[in-house]
C-alpha atoms as a PDB file:
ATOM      1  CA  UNK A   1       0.000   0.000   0.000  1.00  0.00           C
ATOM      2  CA  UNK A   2       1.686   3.375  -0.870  1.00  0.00           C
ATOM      3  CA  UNK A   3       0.517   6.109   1.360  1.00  0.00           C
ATOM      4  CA  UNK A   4      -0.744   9.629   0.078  1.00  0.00           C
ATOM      5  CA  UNK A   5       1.324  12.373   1.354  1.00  0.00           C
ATOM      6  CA  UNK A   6      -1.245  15.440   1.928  1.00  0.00           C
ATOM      7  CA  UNK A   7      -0.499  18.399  -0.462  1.00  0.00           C
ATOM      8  CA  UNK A   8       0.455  21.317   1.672  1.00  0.00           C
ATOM      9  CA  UNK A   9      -0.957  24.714   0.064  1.00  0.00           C
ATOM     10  CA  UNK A  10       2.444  26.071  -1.504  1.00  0.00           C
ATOM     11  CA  UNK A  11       3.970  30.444  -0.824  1.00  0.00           C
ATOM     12  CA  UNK A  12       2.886  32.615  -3.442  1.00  0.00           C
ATOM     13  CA  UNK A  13       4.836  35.443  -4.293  1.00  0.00           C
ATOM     14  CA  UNK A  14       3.168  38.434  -6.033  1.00  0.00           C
ATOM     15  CA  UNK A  15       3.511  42.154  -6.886  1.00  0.00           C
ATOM     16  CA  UNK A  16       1.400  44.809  -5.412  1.00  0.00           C
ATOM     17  CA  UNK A  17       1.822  48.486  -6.124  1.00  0.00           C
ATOM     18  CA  UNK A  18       5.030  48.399  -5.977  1.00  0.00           C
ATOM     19  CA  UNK A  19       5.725  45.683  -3.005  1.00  0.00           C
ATOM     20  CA  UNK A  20       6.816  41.885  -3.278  1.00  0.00           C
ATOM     21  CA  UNK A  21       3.763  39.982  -1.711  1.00  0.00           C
ATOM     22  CA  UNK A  22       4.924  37.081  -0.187  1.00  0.00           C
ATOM     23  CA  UNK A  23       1.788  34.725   1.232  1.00  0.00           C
ATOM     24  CA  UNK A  24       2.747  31.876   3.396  1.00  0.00           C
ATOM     25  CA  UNK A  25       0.365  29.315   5.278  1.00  0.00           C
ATOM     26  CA  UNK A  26       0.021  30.297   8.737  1.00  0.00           C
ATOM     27  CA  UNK A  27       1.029  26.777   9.789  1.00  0.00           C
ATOM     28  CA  UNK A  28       4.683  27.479   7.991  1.00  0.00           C
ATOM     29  CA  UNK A  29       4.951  30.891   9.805  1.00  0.00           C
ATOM     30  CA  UNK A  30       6.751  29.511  12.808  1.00  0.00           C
ATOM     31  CA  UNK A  31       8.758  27.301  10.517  1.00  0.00           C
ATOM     32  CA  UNK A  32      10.101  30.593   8.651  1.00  0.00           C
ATOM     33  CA  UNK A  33      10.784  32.636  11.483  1.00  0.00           C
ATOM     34  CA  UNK A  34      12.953  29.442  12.473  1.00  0.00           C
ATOM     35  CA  UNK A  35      15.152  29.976   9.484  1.00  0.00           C
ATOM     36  CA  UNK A  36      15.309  33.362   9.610  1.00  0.00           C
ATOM     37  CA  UNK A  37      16.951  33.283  13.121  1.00  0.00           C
ATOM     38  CA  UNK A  38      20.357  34.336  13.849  1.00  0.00           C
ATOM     39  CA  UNK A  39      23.101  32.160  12.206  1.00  0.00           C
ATOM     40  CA  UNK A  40      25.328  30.703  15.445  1.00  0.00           C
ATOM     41  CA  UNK A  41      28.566  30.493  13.095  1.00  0.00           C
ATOM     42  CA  UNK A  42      31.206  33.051  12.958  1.00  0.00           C
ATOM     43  CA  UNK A  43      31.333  34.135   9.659  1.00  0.00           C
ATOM     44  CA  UNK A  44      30.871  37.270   8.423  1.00  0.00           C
ATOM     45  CA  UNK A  45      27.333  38.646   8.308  1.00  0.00           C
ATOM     46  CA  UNK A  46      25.606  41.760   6.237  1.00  0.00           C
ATOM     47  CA  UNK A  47      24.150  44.246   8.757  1.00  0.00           C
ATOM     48  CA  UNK A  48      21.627  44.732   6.099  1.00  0.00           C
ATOM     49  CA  UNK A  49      20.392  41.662   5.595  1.00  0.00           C
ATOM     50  CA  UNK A  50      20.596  40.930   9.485  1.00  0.00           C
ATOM     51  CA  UNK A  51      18.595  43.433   9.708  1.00  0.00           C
ATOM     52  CA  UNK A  52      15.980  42.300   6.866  1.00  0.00           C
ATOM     53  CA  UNK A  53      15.912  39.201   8.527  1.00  0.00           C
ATOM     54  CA  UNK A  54      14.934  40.715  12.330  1.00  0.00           C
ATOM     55  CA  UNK A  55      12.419  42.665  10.982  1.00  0.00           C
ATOM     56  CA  UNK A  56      10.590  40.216   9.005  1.00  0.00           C
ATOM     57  CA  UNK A  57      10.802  37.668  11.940  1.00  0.00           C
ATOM     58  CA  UNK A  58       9.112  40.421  14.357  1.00  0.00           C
ATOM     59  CA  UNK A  59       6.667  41.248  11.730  1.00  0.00           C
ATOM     60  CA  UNK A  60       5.473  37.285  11.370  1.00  0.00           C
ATOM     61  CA  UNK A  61       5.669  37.169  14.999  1.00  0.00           C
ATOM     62  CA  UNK A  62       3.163  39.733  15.436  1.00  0.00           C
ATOM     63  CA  UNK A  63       1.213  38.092  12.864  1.00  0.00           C
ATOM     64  CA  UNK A  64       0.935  35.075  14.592  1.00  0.00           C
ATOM     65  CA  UNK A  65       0.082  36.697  17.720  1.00  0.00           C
ATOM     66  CA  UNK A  66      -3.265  37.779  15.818  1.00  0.00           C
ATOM     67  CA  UNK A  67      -3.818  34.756  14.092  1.00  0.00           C
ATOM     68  CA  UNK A  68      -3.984  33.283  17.551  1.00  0.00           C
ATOM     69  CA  UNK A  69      -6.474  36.067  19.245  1.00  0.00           C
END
């Protein structure tokens, strides 16, 4: 018997008046914020996109703080 693996509903990345829409299942939200994290290694790092990543985990953050409520 081979066993159906569910089909997850895939990220969809769009433009919007000028923005890059990126739409991600709430269930994955936790899972992205996860990768974005700080990198424990010593290399070298971009402030920039430190800082890309920090904001975009605080923003999902607060969105899952409403999808919860």
């Amino acid at each position: 018997m081979v066993a159906i693996e569910e089909q997850k509903p895939l990220p969809t990345v769009r433009i919007e008046e000028g923005f890059a829409v990126i739409r991600v299942p709430l269930s994955e939200v936790h899972g992205l914020r996860v990768c974005l994290a700080d990198c424990p290694c010593r290399a070298t790092k971009s402030t920039a996109t430190q800082d890309i990543r920090r904001r975009l985990s605080k923003a999902l953050g607060l969105l899952q703080q409403k999808a919860r409520l």
